[in-house]
C-alpha atoms as a PDB file:
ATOM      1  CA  UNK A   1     -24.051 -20.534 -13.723  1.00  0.00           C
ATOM      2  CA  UNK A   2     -20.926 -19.987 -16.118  1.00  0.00           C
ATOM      3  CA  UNK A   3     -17.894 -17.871 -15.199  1.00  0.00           C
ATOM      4  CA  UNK A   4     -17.447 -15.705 -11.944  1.00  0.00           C
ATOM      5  CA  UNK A   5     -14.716 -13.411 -10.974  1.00  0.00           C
ATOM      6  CA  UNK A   6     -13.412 -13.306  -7.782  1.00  0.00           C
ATOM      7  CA  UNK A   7     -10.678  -9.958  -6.789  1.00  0.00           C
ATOM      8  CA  UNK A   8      -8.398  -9.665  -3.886  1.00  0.00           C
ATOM      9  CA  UNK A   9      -5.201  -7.972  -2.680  1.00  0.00           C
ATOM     10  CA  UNK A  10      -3.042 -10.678  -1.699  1.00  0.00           C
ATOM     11  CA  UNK A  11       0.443 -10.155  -0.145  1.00  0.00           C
ATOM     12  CA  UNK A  12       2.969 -11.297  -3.577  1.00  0.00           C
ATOM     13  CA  UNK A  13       4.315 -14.545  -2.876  1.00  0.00           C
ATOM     14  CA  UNK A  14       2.249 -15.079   0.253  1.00  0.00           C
ATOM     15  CA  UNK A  15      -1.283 -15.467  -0.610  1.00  0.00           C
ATOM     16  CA  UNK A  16      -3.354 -18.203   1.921  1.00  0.00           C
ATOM     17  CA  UNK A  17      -6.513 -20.121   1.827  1.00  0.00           C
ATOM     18  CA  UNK A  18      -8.096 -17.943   4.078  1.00  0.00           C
ATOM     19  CA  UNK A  19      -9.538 -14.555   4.066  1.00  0.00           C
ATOM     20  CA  UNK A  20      -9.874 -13.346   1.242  1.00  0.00           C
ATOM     21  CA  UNK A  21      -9.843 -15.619  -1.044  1.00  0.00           C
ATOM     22  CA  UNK A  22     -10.558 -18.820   0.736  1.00  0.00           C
ATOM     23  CA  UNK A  23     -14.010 -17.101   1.754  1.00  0.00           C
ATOM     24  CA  UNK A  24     -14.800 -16.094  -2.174  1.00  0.00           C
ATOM     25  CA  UNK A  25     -13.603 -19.746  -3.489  1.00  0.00           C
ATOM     26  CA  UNK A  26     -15.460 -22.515  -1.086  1.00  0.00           C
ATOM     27  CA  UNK A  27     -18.772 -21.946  -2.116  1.00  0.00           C
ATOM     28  CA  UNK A  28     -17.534 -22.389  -5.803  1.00  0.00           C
ATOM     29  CA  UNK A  29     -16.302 -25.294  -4.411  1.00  0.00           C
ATOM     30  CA  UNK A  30     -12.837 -25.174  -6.434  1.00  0.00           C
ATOM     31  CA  UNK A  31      -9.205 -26.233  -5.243  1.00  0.00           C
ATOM     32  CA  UNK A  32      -8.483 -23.618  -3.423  1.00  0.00           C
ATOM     33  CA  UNK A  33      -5.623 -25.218  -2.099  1.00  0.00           C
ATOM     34  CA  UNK A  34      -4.188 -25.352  -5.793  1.00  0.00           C
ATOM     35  CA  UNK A  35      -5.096 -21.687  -6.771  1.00  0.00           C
ATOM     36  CA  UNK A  36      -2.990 -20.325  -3.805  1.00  0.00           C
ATOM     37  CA  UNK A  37       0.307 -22.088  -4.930  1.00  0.00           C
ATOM     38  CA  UNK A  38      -0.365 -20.808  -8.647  1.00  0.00           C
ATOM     39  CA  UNK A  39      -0.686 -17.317  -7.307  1.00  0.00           C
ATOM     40  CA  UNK A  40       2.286 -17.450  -4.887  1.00  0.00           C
ATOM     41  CA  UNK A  41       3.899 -18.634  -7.906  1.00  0.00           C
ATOM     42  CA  UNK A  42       3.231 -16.103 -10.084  1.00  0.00           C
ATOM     43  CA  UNK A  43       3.650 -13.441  -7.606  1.00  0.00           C
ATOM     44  CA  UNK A  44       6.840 -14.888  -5.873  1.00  0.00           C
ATOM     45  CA  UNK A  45       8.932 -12.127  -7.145  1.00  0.00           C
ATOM     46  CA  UNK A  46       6.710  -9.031  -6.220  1.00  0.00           C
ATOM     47  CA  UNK A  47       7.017 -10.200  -2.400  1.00  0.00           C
ATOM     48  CA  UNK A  48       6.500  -7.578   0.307  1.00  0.00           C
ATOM     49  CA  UNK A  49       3.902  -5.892  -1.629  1.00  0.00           C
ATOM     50  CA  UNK A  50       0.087  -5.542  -1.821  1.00  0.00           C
ATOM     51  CA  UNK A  51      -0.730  -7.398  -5.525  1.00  0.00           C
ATOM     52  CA  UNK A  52      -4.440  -7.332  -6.863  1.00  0.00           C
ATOM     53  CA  UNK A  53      -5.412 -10.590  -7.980  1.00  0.00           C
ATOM     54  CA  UNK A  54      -8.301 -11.669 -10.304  1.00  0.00           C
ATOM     55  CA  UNK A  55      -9.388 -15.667 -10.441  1.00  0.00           C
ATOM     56  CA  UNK A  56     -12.090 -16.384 -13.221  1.00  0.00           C
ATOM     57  CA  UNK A  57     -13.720 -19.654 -12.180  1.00  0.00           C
ATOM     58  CA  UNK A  58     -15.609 -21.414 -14.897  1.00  0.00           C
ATOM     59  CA  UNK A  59     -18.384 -23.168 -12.040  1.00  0.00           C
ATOM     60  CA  UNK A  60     -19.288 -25.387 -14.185  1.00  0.00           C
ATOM     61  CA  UNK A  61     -15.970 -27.339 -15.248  1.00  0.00           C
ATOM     62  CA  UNK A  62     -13.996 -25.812 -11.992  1.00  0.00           C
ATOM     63  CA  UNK A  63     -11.567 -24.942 -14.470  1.00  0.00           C
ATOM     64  CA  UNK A  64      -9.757 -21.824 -13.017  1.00  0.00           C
ATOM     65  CA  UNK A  65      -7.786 -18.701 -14.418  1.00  0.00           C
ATOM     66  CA  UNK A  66      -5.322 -16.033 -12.864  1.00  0.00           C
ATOM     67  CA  UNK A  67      -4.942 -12.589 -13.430  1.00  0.00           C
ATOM     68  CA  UNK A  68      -1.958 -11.023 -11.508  1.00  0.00           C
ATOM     69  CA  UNK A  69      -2.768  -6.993 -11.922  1.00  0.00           C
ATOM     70  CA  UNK A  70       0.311  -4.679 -11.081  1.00  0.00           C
ATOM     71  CA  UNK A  71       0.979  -3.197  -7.284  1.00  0.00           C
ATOM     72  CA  UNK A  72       0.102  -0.141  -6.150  1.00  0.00           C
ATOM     73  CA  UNK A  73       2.372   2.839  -7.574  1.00  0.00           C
ATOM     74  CA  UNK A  74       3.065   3.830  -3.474  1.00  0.00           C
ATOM     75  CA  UNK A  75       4.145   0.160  -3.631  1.00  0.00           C
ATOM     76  CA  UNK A  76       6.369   0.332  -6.102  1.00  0.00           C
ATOM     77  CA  UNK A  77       7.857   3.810  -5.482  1.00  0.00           C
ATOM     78  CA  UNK A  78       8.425   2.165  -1.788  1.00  0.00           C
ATOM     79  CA  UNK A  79      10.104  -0.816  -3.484  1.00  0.00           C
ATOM     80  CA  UNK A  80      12.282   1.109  -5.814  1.00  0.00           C
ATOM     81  CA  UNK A  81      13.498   3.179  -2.652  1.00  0.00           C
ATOM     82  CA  UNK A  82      13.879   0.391  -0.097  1.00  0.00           C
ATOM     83  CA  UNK A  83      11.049   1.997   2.284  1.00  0.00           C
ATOM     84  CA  UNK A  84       8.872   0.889   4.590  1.00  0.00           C
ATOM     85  CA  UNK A  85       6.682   3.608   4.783  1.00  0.00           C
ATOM     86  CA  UNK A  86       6.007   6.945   3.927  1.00  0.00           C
ATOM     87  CA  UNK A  87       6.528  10.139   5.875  1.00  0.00           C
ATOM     88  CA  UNK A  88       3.128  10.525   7.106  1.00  0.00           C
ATOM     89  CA  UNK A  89       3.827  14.221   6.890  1.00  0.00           C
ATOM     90  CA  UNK A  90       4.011  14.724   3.137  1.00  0.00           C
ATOM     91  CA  UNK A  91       5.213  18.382   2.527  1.00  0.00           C
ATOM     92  CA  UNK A  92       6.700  18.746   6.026  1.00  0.00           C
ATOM     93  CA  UNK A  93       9.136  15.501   5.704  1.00  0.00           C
ATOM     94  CA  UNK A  94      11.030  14.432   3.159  1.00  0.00           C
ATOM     95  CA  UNK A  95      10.850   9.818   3.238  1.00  0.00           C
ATOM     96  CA  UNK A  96      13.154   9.525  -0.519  1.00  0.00           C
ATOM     97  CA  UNK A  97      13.847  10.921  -3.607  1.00  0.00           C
ATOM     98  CA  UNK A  98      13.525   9.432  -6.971  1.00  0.00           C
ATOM     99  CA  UNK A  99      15.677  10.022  -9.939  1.00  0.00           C
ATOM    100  CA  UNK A 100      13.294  11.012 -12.764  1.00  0.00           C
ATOM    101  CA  UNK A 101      14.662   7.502 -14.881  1.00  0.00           C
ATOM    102  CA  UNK A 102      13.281   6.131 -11.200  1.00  0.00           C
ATOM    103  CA  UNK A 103       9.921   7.091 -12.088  1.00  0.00           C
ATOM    104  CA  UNK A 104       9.454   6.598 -15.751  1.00  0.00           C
ATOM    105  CA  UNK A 105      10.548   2.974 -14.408  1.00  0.00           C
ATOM    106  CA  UNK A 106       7.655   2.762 -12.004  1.00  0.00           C
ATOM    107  CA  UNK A 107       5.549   4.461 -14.838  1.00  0.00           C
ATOM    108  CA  UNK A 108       6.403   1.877 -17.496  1.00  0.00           C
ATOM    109  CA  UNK A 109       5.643  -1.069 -15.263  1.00  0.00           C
ATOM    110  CA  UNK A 110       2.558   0.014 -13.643  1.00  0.00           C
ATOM    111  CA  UNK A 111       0.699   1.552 -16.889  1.00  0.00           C
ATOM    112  CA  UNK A 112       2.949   0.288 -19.841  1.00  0.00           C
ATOM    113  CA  UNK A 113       4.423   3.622 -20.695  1.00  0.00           C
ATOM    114  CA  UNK A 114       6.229   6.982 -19.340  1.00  0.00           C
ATOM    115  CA  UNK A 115       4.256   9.487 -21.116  1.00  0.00           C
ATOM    116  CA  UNK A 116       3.687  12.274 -19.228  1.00  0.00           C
ATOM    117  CA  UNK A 117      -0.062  11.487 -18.112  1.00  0.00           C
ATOM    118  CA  UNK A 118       1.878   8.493 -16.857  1.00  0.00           C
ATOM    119  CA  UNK A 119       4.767   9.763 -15.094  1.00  0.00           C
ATOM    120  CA  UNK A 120       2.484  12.487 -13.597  1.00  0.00           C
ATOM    121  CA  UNK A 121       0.485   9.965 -11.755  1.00  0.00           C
ATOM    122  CA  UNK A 122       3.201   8.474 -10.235  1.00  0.00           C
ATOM    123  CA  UNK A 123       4.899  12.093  -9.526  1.00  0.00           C
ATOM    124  CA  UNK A 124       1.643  12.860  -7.496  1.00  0.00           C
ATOM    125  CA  UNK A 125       1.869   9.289  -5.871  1.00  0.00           C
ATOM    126  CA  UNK A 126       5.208  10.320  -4.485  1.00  0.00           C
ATOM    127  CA  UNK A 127       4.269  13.506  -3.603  1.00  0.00           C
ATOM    128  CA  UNK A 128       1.470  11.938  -0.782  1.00  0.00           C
ATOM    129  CA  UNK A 129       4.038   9.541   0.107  1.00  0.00           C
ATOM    130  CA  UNK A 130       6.570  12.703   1.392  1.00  0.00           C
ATOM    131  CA  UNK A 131       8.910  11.578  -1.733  1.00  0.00           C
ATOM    132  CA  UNK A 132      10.591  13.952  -3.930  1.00  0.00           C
ATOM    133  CA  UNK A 133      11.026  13.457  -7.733  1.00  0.00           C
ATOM    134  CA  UNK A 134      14.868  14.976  -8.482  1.00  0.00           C
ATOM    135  CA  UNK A 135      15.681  17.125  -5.444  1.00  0.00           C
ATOM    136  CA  UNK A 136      18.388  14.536  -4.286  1.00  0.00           C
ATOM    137  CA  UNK A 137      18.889  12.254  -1.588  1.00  0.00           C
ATOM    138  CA  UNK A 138      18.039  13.293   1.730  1.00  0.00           C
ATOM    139  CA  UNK A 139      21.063  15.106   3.925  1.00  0.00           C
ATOM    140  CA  UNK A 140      22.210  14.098   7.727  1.00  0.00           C
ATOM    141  CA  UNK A 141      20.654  17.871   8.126  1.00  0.00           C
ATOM    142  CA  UNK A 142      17.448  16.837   6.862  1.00  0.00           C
ATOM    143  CA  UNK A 143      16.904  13.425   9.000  1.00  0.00           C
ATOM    144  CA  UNK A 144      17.611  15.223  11.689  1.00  0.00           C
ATOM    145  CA  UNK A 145      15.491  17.999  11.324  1.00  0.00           C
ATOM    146  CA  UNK A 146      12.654  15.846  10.430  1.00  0.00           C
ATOM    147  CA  UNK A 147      13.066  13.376  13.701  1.00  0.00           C
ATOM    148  CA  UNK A 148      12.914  16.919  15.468  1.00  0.00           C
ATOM    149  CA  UNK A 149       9.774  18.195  13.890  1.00  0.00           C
ATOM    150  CA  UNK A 150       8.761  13.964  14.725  1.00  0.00           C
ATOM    151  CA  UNK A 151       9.576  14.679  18.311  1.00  0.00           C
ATOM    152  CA  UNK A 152       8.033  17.773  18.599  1.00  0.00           C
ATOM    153  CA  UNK A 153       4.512  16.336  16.876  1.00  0.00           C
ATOM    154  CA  UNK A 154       4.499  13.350  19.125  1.00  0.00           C
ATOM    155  CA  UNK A 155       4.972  15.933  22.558  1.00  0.00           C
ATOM    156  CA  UNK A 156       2.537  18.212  21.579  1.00  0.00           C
ATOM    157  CA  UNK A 157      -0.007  15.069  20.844  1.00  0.00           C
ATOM    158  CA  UNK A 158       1.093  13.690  24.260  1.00  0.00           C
ATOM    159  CA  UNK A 159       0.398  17.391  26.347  1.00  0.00           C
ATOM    160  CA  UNK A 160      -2.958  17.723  24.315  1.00  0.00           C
ATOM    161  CA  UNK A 161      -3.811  14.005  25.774  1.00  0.00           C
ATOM    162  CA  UNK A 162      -2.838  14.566  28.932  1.00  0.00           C
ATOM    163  CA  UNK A 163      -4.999  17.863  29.358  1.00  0.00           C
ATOM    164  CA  UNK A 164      -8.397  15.589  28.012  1.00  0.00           C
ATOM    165  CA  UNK A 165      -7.455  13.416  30.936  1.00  0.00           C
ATOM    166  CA  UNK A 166      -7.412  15.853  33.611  1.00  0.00           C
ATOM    167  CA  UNK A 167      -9.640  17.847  32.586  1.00  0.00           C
ATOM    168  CA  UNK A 168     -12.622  18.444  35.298  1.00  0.00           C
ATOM    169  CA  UNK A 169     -15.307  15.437  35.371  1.00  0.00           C
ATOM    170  CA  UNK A 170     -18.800  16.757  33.864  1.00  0.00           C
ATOM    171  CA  UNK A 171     -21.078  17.061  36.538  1.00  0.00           C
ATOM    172  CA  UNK A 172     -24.746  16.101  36.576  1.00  0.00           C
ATOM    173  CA  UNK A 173     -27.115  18.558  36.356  1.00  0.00           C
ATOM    174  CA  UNK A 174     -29.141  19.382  39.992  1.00  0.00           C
ATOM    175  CA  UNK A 175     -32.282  16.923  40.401  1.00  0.00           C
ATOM    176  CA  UNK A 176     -35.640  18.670  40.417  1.00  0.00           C
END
């Protein structure tokens, strides 16, 4: 049969036995149990993010290697900023701001290099995660504004729910 390549995501540091990779790895009939503590191992110190995984399985020998890719840029913008989300309203509300050396770091470990192909990638990346690239960190004015405009979303959401619910039951048409 020779070599097969299974992928995943696997949380770094906290990868299991079952879904996904326990599922890909029993019928190749490998030690799963042993592949999961090399990949928590090698991805112990990118914990709390999303890491994509490759394990080449010769099915033959049940010899195993592991490929650990790199995280997600959003990932690694939100680990470089201590967040733990986005915005959800890019454009409206500001969630960080990264230095420009901030992202030619994220840049250099996700692709090798800050070029500007590079660093535009991740620039965009920030940009859809309601993160700035060198406008400074946010201002007391700005949180507040932006858990106002949250306030105001979530209301508006709630009225617009509440009308669906009362609005008048659709009636049968007459019988013939």
């Amino acid at each position: 049969m020779g070599k097969v390549t299974v992928e995943a995501l696997v949380d770094g540091g906290k990868a299991t036995a079952g879904p996904p990779i326990g599922n890909q790895l029993g019928p190749l009939k490998v030690n799963t149990v042993q592949i999961v503590k090399d990949i928590n191992e090698k991805t112990k110190e990118l914990a709390g993010m999303k890491v994509p995984v490759k394990i080449i399985v010769d099915t033959e020998t049940k010899k195993f290697s592991i490929v650990i890719g790199t995280p997600p840029i959003s990932a690694l913008i939100k680990k470089e900023l201590s967040l733990e989300k986005g915005s959800g309203e890019a454009g409206k509300i500001r969630a960080g701001d990264l230095t420009l050396e901030q992202a030619k770091r994220i840049a250099k470990a996700k692709f090798g290099s800050d070029e500007k192909p590079f660093l535009n990638q991740v620039i965009g990346s920030a940009r859809s995660l309601g993160v700035t690239v060198g406008k400074g960190a946010i201002t007391d004015e700005e949180r507040k504004a932006a858990e106002a405009e949250r306030q105001r979303m979530k209301a508006e959401a709630e009225k617009k729910a509440e009308a669906k619910g009362k609005a008048a039951p659709i009636s049968a048409p007459p019988a013939k």
